[in-house]
Protein backbone atom coordinates (compact mmCIF):
# COMPACT_ATOMS: atom_id res chain seq x y z
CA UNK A 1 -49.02 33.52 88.01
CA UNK A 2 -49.73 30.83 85.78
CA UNK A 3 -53.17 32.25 85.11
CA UNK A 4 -51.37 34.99 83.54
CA UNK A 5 -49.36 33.24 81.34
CA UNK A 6 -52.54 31.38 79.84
CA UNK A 7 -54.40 35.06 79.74
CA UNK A 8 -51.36 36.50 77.93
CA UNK A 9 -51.14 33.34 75.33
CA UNK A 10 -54.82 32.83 74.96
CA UNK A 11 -55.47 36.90 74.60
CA UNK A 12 -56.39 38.33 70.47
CA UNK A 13 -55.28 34.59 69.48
CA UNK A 14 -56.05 35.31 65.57
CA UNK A 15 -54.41 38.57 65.50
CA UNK A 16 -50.84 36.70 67.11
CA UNK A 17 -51.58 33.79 64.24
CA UNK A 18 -52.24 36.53 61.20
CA UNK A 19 -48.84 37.44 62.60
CA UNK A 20 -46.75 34.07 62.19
CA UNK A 21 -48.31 33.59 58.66
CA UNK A 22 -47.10 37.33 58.03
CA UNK A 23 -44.13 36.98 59.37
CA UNK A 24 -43.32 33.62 57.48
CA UNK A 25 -44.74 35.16 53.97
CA UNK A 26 -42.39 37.67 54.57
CA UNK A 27 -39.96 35.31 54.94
CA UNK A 28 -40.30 33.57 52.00
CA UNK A 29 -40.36 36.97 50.33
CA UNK A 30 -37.00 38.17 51.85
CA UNK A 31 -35.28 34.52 50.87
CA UNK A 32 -36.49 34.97 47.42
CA UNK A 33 -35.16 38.16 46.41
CA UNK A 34 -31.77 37.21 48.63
CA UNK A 35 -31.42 33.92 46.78
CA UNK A 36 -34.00 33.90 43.57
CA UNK A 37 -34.41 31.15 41.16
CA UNK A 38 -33.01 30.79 37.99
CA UNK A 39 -32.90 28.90 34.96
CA UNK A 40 -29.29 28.51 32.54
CA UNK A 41 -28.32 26.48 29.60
CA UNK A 42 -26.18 23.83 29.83
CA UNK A 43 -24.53 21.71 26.63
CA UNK A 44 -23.29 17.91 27.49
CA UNK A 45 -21.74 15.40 25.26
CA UNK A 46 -23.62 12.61 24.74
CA UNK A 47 -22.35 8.70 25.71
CA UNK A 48 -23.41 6.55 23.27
CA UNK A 49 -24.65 2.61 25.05
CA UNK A 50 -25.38 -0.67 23.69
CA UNK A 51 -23.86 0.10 20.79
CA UNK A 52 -23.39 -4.29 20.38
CA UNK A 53 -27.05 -4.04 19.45
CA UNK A 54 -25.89 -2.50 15.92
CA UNK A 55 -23.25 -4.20 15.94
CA UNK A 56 -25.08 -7.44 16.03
CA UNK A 57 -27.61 -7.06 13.49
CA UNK A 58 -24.47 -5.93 11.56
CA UNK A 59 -24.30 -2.23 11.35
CA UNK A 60 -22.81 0.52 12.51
CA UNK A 61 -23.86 3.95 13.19
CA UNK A 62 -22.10 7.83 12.31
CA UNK A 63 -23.33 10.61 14.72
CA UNK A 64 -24.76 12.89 11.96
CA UNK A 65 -23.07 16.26 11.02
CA UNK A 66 -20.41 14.96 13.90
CA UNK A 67 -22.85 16.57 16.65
CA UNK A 68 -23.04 14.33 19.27
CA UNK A 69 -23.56 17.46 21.64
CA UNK A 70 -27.49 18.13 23.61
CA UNK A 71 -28.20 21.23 24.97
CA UNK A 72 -30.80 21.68 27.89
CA UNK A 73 -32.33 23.95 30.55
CA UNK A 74 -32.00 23.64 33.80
CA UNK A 75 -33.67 25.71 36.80
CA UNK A 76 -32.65 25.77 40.71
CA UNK A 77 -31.68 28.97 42.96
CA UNK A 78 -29.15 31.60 42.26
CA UNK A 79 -26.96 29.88 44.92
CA UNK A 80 -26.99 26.10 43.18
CA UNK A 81 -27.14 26.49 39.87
CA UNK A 82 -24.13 29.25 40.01
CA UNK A 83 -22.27 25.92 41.00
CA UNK A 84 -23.27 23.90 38.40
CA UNK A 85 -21.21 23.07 35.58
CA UNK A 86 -21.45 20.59 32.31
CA UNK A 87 -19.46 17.95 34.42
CA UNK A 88 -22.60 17.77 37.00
CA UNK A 89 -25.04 16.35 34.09
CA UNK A 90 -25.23 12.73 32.21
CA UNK A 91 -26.23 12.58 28.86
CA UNK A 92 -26.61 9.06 27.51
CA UNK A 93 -28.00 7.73 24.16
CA UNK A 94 -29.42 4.05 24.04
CA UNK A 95 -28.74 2.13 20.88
CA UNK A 96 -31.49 -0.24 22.35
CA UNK A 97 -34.25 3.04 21.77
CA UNK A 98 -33.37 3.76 18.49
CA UNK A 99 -35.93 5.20 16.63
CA UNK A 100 -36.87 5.26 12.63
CA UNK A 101 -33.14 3.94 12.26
CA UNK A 102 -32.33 7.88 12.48
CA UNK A 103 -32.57 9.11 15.76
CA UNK A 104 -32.04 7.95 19.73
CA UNK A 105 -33.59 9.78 22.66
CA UNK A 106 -31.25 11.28 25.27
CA UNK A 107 -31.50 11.38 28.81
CA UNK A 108 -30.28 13.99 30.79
CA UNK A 109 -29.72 13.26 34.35
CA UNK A 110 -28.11 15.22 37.17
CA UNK A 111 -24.96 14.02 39.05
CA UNK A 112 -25.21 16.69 42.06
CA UNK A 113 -28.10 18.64 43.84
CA UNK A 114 -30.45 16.14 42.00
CA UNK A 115 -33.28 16.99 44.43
CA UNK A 116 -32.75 20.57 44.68
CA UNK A 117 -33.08 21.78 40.73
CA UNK A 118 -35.44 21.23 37.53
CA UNK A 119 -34.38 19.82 34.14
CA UNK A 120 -36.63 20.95 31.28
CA UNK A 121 -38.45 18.13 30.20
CA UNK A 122 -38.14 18.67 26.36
CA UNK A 123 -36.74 15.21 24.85
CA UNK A 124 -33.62 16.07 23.31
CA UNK A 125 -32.06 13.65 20.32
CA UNK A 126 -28.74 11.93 18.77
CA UNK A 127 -28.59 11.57 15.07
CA UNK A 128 -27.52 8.89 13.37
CA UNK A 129 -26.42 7.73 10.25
CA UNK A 130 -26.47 3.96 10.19
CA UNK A 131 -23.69 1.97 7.55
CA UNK A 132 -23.45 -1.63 6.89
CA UNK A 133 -20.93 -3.26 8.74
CA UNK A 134 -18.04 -5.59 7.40
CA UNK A 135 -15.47 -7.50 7.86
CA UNK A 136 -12.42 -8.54 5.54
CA UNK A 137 -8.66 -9.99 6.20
CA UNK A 138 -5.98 -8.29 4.09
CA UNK A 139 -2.07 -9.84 3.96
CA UNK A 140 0.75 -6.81 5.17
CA UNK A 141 2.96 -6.06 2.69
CA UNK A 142 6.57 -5.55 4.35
CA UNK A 143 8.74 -3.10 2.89
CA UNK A 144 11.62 -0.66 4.05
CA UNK A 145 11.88 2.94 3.51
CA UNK A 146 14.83 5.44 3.52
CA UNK A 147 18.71 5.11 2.28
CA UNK A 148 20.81 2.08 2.65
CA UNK A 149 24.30 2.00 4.18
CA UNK A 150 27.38 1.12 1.21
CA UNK A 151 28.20 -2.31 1.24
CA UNK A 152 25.03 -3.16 2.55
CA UNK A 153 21.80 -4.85 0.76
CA UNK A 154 18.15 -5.36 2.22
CA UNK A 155 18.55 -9.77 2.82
CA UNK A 156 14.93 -9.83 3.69
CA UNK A 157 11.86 -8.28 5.19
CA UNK A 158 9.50 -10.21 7.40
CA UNK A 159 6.30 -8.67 9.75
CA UNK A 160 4.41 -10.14 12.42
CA UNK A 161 1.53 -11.02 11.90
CA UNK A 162 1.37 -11.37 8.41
CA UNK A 163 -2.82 -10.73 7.81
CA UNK A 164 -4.59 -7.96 9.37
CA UNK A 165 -8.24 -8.35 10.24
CA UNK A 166 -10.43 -4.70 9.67
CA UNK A 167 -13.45 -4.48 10.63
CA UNK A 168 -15.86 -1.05 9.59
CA UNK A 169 -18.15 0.74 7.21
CA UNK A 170 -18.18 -1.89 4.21
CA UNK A 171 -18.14 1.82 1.67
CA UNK A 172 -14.52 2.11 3.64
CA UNK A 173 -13.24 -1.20 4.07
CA UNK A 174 -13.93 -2.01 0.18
CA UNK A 175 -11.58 1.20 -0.82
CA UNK A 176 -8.73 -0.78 0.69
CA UNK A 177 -6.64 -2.06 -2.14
CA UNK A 178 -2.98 -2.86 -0.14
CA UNK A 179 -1.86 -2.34 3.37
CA UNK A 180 1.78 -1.76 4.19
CA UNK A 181 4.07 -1.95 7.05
CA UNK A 182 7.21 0.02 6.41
CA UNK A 183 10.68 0.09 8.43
CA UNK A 184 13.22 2.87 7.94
CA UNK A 185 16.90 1.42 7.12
CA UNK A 186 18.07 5.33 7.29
CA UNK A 187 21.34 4.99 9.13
CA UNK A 188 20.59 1.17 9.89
CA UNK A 189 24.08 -1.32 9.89
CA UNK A 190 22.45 -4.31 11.70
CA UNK A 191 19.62 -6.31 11.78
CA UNK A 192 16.85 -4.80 13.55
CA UNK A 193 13.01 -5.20 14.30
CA UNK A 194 10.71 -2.28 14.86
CA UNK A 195 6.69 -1.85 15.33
CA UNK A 196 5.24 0.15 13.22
CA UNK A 197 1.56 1.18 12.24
CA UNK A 198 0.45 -0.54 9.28
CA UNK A 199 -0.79 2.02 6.45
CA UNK A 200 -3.63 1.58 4.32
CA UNK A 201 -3.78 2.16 0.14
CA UNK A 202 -6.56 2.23 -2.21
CA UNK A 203 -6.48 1.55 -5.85
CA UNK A 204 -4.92 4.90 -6.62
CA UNK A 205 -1.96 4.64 -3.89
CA UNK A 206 -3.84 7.18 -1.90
CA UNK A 207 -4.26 6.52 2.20
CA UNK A 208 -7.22 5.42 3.17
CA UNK A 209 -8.85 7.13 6.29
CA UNK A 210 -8.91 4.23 8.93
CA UNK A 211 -10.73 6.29 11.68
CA UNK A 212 -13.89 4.62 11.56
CA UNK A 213 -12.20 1.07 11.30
CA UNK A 214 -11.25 -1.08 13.94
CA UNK A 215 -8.39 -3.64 13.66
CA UNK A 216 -7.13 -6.66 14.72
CA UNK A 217 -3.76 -5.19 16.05
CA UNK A 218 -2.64 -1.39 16.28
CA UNK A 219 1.48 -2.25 15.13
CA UNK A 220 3.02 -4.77 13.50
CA UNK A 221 6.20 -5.90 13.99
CA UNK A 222 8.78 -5.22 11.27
CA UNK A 223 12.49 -7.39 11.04
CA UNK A 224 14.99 -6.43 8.31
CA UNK A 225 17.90 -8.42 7.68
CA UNK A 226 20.97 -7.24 5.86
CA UNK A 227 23.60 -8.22 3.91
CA UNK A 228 27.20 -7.70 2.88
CA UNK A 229 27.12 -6.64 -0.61
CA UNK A 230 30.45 -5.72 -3.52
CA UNK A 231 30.19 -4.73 -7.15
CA UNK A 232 32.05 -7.46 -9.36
CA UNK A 233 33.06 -6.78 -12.87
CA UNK A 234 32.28 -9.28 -15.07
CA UNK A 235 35.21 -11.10 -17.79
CA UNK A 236 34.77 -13.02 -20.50
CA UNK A 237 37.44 -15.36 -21.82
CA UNK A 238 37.34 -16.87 -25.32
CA UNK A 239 38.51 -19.90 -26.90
CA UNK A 240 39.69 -20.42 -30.25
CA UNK A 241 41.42 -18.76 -32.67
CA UNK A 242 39.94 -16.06 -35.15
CA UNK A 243 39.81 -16.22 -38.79
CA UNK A 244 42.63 -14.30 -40.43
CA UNK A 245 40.11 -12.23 -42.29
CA UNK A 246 39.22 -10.55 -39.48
CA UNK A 247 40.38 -8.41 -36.40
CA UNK A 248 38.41 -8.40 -33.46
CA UNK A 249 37.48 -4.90 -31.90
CA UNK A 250 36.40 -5.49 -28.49
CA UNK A 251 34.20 -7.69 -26.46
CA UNK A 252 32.07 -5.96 -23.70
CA UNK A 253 29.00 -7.25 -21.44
CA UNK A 254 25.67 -5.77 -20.58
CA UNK A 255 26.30 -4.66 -17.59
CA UNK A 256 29.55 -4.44 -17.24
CA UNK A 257 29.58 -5.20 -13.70
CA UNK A 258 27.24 -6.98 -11.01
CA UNK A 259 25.99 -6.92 -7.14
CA UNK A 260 26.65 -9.90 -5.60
CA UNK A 261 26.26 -10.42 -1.79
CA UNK A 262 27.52 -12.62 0.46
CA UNK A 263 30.04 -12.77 3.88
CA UNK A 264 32.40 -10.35 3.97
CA UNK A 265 35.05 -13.08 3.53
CA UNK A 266 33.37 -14.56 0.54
CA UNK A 267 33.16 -11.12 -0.96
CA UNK A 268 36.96 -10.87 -0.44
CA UNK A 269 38.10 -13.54 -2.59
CA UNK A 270 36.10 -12.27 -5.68
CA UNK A 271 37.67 -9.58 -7.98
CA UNK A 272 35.59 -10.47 -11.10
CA UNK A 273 32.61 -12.66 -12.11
CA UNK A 274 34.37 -14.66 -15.14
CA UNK A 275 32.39 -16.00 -18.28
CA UNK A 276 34.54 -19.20 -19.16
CA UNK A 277 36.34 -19.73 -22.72
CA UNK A 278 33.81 -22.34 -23.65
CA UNK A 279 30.93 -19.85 -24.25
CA UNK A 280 33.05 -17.54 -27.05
CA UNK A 281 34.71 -19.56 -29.60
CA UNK A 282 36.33 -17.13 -31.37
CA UNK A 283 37.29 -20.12 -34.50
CA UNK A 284 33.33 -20.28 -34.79
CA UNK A 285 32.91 -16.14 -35.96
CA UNK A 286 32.35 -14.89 -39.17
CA UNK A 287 31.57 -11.47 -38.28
CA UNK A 288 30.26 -9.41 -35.20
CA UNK A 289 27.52 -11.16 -32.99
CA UNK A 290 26.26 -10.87 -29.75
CA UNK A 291 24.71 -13.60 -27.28
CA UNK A 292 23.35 -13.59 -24.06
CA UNK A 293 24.32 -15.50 -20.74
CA UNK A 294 23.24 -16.42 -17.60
CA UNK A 295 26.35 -15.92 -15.19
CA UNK A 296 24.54 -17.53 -11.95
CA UNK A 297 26.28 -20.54 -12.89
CA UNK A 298 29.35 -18.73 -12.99
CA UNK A 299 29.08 -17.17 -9.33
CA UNK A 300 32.27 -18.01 -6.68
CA UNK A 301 31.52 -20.50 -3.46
CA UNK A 302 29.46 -18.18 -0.96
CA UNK A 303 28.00 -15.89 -2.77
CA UNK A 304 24.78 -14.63 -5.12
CA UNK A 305 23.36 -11.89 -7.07
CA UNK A 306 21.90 -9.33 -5.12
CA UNK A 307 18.22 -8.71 -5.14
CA UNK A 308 16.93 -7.17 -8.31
CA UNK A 309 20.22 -8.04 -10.44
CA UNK A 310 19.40 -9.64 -13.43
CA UNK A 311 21.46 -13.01 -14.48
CA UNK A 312 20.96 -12.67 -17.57
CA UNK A 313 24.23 -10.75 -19.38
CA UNK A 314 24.51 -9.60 -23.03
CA UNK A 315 28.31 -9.98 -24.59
CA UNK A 316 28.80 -8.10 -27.57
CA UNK A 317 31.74 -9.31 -29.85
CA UNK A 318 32.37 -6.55 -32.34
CA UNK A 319 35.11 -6.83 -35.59
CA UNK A 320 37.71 -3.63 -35.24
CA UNK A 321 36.13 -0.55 -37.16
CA UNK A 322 32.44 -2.15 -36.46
CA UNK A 323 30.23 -1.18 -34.10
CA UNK A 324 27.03 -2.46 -32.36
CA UNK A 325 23.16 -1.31 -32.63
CA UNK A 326 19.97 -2.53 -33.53
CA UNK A 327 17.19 -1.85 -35.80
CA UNK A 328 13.14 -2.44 -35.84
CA UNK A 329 12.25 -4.77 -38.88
CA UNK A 330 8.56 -4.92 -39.74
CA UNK A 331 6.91 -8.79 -39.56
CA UNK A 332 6.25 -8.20 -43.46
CA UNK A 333 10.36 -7.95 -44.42
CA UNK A 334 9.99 -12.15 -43.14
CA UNK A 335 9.96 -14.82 -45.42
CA UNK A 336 8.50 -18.02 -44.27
CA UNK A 337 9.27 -20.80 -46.73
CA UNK A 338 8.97 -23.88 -46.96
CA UNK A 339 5.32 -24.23 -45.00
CA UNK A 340 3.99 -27.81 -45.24
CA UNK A 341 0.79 -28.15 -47.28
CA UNK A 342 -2.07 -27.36 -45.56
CA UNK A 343 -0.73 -25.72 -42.60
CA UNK A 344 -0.44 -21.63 -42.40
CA UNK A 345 1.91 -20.17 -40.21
CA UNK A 346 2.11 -16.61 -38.74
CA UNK A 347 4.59 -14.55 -36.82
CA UNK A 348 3.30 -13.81 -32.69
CA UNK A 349 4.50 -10.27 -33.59
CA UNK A 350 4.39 -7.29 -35.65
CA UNK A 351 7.56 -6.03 -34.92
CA UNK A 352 11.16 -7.75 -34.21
CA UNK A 353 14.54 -5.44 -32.74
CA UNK A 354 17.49 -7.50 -34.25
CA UNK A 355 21.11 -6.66 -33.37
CA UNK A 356 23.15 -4.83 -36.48
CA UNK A 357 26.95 -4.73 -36.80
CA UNK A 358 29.32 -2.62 -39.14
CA UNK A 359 31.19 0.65 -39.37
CA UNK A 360 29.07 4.37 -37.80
CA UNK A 361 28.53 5.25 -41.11
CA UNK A 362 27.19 1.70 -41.79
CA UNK A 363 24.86 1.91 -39.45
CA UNK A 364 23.60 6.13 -39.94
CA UNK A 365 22.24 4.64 -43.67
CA UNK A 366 20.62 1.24 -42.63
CA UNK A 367 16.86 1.37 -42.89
CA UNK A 368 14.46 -0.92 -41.55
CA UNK A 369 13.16 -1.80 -45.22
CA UNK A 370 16.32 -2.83 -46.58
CA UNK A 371 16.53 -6.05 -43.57
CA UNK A 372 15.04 -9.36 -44.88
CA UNK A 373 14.93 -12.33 -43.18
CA UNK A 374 13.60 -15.91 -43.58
CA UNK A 375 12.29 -18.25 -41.58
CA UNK A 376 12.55 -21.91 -42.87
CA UNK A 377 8.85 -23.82 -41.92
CA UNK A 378 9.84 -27.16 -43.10
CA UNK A 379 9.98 -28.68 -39.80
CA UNK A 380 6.97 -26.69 -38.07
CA UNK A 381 3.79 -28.19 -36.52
CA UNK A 382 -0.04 -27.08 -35.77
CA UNK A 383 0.62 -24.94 -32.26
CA UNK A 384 1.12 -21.57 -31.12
CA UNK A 385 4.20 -20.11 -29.85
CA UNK A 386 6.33 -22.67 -31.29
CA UNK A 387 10.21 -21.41 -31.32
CA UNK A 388 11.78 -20.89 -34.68
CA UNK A 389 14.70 -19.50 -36.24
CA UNK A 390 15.00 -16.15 -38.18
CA UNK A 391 18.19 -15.92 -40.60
CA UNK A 392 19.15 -12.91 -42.67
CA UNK A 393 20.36 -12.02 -45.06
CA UNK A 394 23.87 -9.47 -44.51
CA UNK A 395 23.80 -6.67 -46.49
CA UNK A 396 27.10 -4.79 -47.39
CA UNK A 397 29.06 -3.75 -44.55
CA UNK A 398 26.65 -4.73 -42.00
CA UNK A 399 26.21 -7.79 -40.27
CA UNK A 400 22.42 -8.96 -39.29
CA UNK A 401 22.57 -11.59 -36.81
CA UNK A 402 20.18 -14.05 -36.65
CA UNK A 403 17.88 -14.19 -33.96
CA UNK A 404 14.90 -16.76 -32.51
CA UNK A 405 10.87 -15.75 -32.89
CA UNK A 406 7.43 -17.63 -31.60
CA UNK A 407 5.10 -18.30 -34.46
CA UNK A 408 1.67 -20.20 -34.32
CA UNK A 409 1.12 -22.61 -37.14
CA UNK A 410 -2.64 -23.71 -37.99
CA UNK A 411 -4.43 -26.26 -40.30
CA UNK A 412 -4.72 -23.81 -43.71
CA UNK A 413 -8.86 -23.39 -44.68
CA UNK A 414 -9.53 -25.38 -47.51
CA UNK A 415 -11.02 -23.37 -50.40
C-alpha cells in the first residue's frame, strides 16, 4: 500500500510541478484583474517645522502665492488605495532644509498601509518668501466710543497694560502709527471695565492688517469711570457806578453757560457760576469793552469744569444802542513810537482781530483801513515776543478797544 502512494507521488513528477507553477500564475492572474493596481492623486497641506531657525537669525518667512498645498501620486491595489484619503498622508516642510532662501523640500509620508502602497518619488516644494523680522513696543491709547447717558461725563479712561509689544514683518510693523483700545459707553450708567482687542492705525487713520503680527497680549483691559455732570449759567456782577453819559446795554459772557461735574449733591447747590463785582467796575468805563476771565477760581466747593470746557470766558459790556464785533487790522495801520535809538522793533504778526463797539450801522461802514493804532516802544528791550500794549485811536461812533501784541525788538544795523 505504501508502495503505491510513493508510485502515485513520484509518477510524471515535472508534469504535476508545470502544474503548481500554472496553477499559481494563474493565480496571480485571477487576483490581478479581481483586485488590480492603481495609482491616484492626492493634495496635502503642508506643516511647516523649525520655523525658530528663521526666527533666530531674525526673519520670517510668507508661503508664496499663499500655496502651502503639495500634490503627489500614490500607487497600491484597487482595494487600498479606494480607502485612502488626504488625512492618511504627512506633508512636512523643514525650515532647517531651506534651500536658496526660496524654497524647502517636502516630505510626504504615509500614516496607514505604509507597507502596502508606493509614493512617487518626485521631490515636491514649499515656497517662500522670507521678510526681516522686528520688534517694536507701542503705548495703547484708551478711548471710549458710542453716546453718553445725560447727566453723565467720561471721569477717566485707563487700560491694562498700557504698552503693547508686536512682533512681525518690519514693512508691517513700521506702518503702525497709533494703536487703540476702545470701550463702548452706549447705554453705560456705571463704572465698568471691559476687554477689548486693541486696533491698529497707520499714518492715514487706516487699520493696519495685523495677521502676520504676533503680540504680546490678544485684549486689553478697558475701565471707564464716570461722572455726575450739570450745565451752570454763568453771572456777572459789577461794581461801581456808571458815568451819567452813558447807558449800559447789556453784559453777556462767552459761553453763556458751563459743564461742571461733580457729586450729585455738590451739583445741587449750584444754580449759576458767578463772576464777582470786583472784575467789572462799571465807574472805570468810558465806552463798550470786553475782557476775558478765567472762572476756575470762581467754581463752588466740590466741583470742576468738565473735560474739554474751556476756563477761559469772554464778557462783553456793550453801551445801549451799541453793539459788539470785530475787525482784521493789517500790522501796517500800527504805529510804533517812541523806539529807543538803536534798537528796531517789529510786530510777531501780520494781522491783529481787535474787538469794535458802536451802533449796526456803525459797524456795516467800518473798514479795516480806517483803524490805527500805536504802540508806545519807550520802555521795550532787545528780545522776541516781548508783551506790549496796542492803543487806538476811536473813531466816530465806534469804540476800538485796546488790546495786548508780542513784538521782537533787535539791536538796529548801523549804516
Amino acid at each position: 500500500m505504501q508502495q503505491k502512494i510513493i508510485n502515485a507521488l513520484t509518477k510524471d513528477v515535472g508534469l504535476k510541478i508545470l502544474a503548481i507553477i500554472f496553477s499559481f500564475l494563474l493565480w496571480l492572474v485571477v487576483v490581478n484583474i479581481d483586485d488590480p493596481k492603481q495609482t491616484r492623486t492626492f493634495t496635502s497641506v503642508v506643516t511647516v517645522t523649525n520655523e525658530d531657525v528663521l526666527t533666530q537669525a531674525g526673519k520670517l518667512y510668507e508661503i508664496k502665492d499663499g500655496v502651502n498645498t503639495v500634490s503627489f501620486r500614490v500607487t497600491a491595489k484597487r482595494s487600498i488605495i479606494e480607502k485612502l484619503s488626504p488625512s492618511d498622508f504627512s506633508a512636512v516642510a523643514d525650515m532647517n532644509n531651506l534651500e536658496n532662501s526660496e524654497r524647502v523640500p517636502v516630505t510626504i509620508a504615509a500614516k496607514s498601509y505604509v507597507n502596502y502602497i508606493t509614493i512617487s518619488s518626485r521631490q515636491n516644494y514649499l515656497y517662500v518668501n522670507l521678510k526681516d523680522l522686528t520688534t517694536e513696543r507701542f503705548l495703547i491709547n484708551a478711548q471710549t466710543t458710542g453716546d453718553l447717558e445725560p447727566e453723565l461725563a467720561v471721569e477717566e479712561v485707563t487700560c491694562s497694560p498700557t504698552v503693547i509689544t508686536v512682533t512681525g514683518p518690519q514693512d508691517i510693523v513700521n506702518k503702525i502709527e497709533s494703536v487703540v483700545a476702545s470701550a463702548n459707553i452706549t447705554g453705560v450708567t456705571s463704572n465698568f471695565t471691559e476687554n477689548v482687542i486693541p486696533k491698529f492705525y497707520d499714518a492715514k487713520g487706516e487699520v493696519v492688517d495685523t495677521s502676520s503680527l504676533n503680540m504680546s497680549v490678544s485684549t486689553v483691559s478697558v475701565s471707564v469711570s464716570f461722572v455726575n455732570t450739570k450745565a451752570a449759567d454763568i453771572v456777572v456782577k459789577t461794581s461801581g457806578i456808571l458815568s451819567p453819559e452813558l447807558t449800559l446795554g447789556s453784559i453777556k459772557t462767552d459761553p453763556a453757560s458751563v459743564m461742571i461735574i461733580g457729586e450729585p449733591s455738590a451739583l445741587n447747590e449750584v444754580s449759576n457760576i458767578t463772576i464777582p463785582e470786583t472784575v467789572i467796575n462799571l465807574s472805570n468805563l468810558t465806552g463798550s469793552f470786553t475782557t476775558s476771565v478765567d472762572i476756575s477760581a470762581y467754581l463752588p466747593d466740590g466741583v470742576q469744569l468738565a473735560e474739554g470746557t474751556s476756563s477761559k470766558v469772554a464778557i462783553y459790556v456793550t453801551m445801549a444802542n451799541e453793539t459788539a464785533s470785530t475787525i482784521t487790522v493789517p500790522a501796517e495801520n500800527i504805529e510804533l513810537r517812541n523806539v529807543p535809538e538803536g534798537l528796531a522793533v517789529s510786530l510777531d504778526v501780520e494781522k491783529i482781530t481787535v474787538d469794535v463797539f458802536g451802533s449796526e450801522s456803525a459797524l456795516a461802514g467800518l473798514k479795516a483801513e480806517d483803524v490805527k493804532g500805536y504802540i508806545d516802544c519807550s520802555n521795550l528791550s532787545v528780545g522776541e515776543g516781548q508783551n506790549a500794549v496796542l492803543q487806538f485811536e476811536n473813531l466816530e461812533g465806534i469804540t476800538v478797544q485796546n488790546t495786548s501784541v508780542t513784538v521782537t525788538v533787535i539791536e538796529a544795523k548801523k549804516e
